[in-house]
N, C-alpha and C. Protein backbone atom coordinates (compact mmCIF):
# COMPACT_ATOMS: atom_id res chain seq x y z
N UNK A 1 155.65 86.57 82.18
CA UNK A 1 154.27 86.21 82.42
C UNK A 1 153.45 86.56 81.18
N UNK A 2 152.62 85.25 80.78
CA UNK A 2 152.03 86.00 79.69
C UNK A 2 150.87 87.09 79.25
N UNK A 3 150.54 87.49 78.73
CA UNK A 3 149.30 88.65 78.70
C UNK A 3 147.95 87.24 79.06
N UNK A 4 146.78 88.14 79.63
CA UNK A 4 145.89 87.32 79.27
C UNK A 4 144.72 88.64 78.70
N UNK A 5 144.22 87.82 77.57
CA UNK A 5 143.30 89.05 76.96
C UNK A 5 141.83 88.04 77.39
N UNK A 6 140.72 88.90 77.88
CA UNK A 6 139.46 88.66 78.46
C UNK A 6 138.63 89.35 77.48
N UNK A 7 137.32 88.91 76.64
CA UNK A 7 136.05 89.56 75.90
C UNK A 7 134.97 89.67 76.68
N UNK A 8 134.31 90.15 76.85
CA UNK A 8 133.61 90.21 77.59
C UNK A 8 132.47 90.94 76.71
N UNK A 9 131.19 89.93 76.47
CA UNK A 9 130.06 90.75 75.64
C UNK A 9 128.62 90.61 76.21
N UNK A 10 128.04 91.74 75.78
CA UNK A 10 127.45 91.56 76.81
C UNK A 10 125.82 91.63 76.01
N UNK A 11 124.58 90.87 77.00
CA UNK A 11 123.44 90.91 76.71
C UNK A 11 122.56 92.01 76.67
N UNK A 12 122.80 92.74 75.88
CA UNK A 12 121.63 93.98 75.87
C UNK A 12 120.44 94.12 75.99
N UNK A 13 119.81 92.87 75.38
CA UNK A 13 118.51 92.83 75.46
C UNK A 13 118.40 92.00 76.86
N UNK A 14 119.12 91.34 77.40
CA UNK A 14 118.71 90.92 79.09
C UNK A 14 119.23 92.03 80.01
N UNK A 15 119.89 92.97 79.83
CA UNK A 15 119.79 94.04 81.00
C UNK A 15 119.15 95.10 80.20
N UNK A 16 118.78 95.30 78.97
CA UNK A 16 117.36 95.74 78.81
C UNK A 16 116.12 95.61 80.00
N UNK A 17 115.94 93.92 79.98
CA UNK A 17 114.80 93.40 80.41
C UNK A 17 114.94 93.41 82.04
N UNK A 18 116.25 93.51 82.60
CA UNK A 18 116.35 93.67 83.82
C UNK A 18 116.11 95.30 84.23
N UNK A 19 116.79 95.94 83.66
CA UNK A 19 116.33 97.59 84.20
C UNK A 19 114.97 98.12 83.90
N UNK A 20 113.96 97.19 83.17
CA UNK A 20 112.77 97.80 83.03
C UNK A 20 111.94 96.78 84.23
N UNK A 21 112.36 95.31 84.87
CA UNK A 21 111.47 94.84 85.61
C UNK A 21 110.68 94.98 86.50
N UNK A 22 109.96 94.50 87.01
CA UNK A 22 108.71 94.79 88.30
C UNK A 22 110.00 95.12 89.41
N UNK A 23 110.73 94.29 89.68
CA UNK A 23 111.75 93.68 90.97
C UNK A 23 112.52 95.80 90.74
N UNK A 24 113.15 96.06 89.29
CA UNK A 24 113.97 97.20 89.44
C UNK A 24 112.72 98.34 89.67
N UNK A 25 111.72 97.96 89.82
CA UNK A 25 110.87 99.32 89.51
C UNK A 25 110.28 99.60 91.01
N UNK A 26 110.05 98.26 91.51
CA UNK A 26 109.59 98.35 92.91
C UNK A 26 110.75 98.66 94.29
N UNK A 27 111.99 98.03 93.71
CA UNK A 27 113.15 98.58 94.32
C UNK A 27 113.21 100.45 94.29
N UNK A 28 113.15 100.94 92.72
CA UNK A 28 113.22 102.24 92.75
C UNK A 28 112.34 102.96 93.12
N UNK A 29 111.51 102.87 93.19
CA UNK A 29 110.15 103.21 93.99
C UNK A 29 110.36 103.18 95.52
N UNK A 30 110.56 102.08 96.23
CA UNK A 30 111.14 101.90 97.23
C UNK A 30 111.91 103.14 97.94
N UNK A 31 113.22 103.26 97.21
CA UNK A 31 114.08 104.00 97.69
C UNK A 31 113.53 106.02 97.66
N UNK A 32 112.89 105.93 96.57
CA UNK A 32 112.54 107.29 95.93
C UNK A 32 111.28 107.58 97.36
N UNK A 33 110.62 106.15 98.03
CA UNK A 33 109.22 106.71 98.89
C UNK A 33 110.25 106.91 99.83
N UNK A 34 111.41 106.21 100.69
CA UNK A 34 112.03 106.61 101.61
C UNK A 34 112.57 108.25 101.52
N UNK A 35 112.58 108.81 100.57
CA UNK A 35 113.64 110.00 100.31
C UNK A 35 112.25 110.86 100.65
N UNK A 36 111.10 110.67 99.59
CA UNK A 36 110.08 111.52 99.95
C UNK A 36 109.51 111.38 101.38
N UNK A 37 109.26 110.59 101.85
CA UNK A 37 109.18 110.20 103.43
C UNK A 37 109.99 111.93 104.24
N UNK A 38 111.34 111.36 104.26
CA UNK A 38 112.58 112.05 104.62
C UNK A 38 112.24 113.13 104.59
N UNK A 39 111.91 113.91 103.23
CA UNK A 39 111.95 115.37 102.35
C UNK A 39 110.68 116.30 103.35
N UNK A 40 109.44 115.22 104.03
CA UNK A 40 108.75 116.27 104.47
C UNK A 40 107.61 116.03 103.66
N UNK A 41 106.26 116.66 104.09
CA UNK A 41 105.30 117.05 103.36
C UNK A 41 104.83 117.55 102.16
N UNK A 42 104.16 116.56 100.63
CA UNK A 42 104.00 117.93 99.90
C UNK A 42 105.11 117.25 98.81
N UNK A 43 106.29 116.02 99.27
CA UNK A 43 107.27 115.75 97.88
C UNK A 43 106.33 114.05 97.90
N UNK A 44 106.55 113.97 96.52
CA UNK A 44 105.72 112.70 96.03
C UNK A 44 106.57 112.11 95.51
N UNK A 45 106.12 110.77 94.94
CA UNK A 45 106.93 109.75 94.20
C UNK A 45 106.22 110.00 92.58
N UNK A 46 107.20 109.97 91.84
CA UNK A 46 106.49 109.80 90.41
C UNK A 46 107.22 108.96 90.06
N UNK A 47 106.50 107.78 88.96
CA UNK A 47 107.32 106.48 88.20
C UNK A 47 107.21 106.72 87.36
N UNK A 48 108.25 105.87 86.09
CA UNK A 48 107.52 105.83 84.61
C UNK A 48 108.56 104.88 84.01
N UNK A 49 108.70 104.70 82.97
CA UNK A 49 109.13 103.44 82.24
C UNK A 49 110.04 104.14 80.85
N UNK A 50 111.19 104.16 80.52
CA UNK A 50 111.67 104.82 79.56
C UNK A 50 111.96 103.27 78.66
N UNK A 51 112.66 103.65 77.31
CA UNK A 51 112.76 102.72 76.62
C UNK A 51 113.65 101.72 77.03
N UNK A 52 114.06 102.29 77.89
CA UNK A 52 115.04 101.15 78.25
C UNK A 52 115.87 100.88 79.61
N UNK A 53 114.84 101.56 80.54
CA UNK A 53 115.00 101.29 82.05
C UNK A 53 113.98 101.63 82.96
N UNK A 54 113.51 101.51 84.26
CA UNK A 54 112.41 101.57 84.96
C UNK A 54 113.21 103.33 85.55
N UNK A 55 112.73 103.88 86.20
CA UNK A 55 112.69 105.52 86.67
C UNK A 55 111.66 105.80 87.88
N UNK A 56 112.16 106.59 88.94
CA UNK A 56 111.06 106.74 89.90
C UNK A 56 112.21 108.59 90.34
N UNK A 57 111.70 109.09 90.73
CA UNK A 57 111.59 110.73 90.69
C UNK A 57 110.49 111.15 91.76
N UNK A 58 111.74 111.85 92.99
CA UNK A 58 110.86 112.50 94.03
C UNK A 58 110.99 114.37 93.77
N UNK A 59 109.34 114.52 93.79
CA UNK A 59 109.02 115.89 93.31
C UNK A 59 108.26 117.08 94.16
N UNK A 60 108.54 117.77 94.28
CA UNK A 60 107.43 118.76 95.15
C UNK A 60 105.83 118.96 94.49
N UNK A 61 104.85 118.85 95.25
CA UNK A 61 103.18 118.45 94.58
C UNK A 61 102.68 119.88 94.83
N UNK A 62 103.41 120.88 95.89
CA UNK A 62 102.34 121.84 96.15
C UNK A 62 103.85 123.43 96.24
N UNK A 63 103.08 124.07 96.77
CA UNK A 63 104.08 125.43 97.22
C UNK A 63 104.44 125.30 98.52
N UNK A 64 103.99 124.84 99.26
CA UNK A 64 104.91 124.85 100.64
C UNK A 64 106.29 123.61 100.51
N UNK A 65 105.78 122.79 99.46
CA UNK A 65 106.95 122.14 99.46
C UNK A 65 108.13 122.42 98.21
N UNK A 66 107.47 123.05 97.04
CA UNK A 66 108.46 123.67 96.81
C UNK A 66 109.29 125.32 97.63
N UNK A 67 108.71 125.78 98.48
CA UNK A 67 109.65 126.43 99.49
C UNK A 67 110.20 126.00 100.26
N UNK A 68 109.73 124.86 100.69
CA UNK A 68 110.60 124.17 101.82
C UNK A 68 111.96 123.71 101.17
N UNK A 69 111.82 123.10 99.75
CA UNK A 69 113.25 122.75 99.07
C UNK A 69 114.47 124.02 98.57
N UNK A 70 113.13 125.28 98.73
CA UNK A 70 114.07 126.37 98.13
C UNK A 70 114.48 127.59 99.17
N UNK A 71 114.31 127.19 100.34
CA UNK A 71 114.73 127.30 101.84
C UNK A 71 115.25 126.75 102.42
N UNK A 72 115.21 125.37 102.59
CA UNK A 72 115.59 124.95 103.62
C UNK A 72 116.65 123.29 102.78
N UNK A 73 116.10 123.18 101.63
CA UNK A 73 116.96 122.09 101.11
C UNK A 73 116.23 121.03 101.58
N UNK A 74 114.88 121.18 101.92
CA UNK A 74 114.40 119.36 102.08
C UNK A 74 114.75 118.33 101.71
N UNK A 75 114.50 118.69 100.37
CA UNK A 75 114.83 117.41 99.48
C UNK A 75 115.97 117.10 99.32
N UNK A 76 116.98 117.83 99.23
CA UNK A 76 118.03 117.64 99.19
C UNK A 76 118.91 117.22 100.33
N UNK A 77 118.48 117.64 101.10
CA UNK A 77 119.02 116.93 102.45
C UNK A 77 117.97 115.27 102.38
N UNK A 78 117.18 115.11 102.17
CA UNK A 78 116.87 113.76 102.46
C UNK A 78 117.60 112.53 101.19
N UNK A 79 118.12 113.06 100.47
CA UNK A 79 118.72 112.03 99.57
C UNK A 79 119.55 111.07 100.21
N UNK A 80 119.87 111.40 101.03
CA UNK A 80 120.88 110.42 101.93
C UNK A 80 119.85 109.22 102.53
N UNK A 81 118.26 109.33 102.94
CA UNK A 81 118.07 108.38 103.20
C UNK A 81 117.46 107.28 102.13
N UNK A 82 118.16 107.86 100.66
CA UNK A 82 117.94 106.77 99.74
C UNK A 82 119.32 105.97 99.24
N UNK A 83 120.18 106.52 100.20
CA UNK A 83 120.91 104.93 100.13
C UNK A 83 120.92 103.87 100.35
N UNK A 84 121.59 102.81 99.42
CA UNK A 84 121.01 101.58 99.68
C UNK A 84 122.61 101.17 99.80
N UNK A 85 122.67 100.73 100.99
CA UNK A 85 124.20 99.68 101.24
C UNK A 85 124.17 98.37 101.14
């Protein structure tokens, strides 16, 4: 059987332009408000835009919610409801 050799190259600057879009940013956002949802009172959504992909980051805003994560694992227990199947 013969070999088959496959190249495969790829567009950098179009999944550039895809990981920074409205569609990936509102998706990640999305998932990051479900987790903060989850986490309890007090964890927020933060976004931002790096050079070369969209980013969303759930954070504790006050002290009861950073104790609640450093007690009880809020946040960390709610990561599960930012899966996306």
């Amino acid at each position: 059987m013969a070999k088959v050799r496959i190249r495969v190259e790829l567009n950098h600057a179009g999944i550039r332009n895809l990981a920074r879009s409205a569609g990936m940013q509102n998706s990640m956002v999305g998932v990051a408000e479900k987790v903060a949802a989850t986490a309890g009172p007090g964890f927020i959504v933060k976004r931002g835009m790096s050079r070369n992909r969209a980013r969303a980051a759930v954070v504790a805003s006050n002290l009861e919610a950073i104790q609640a994560e450093q007690n009880d694992r809020a946040l960390t227990r709610a990561i599960s409801a930012g899966k996306v199947s």
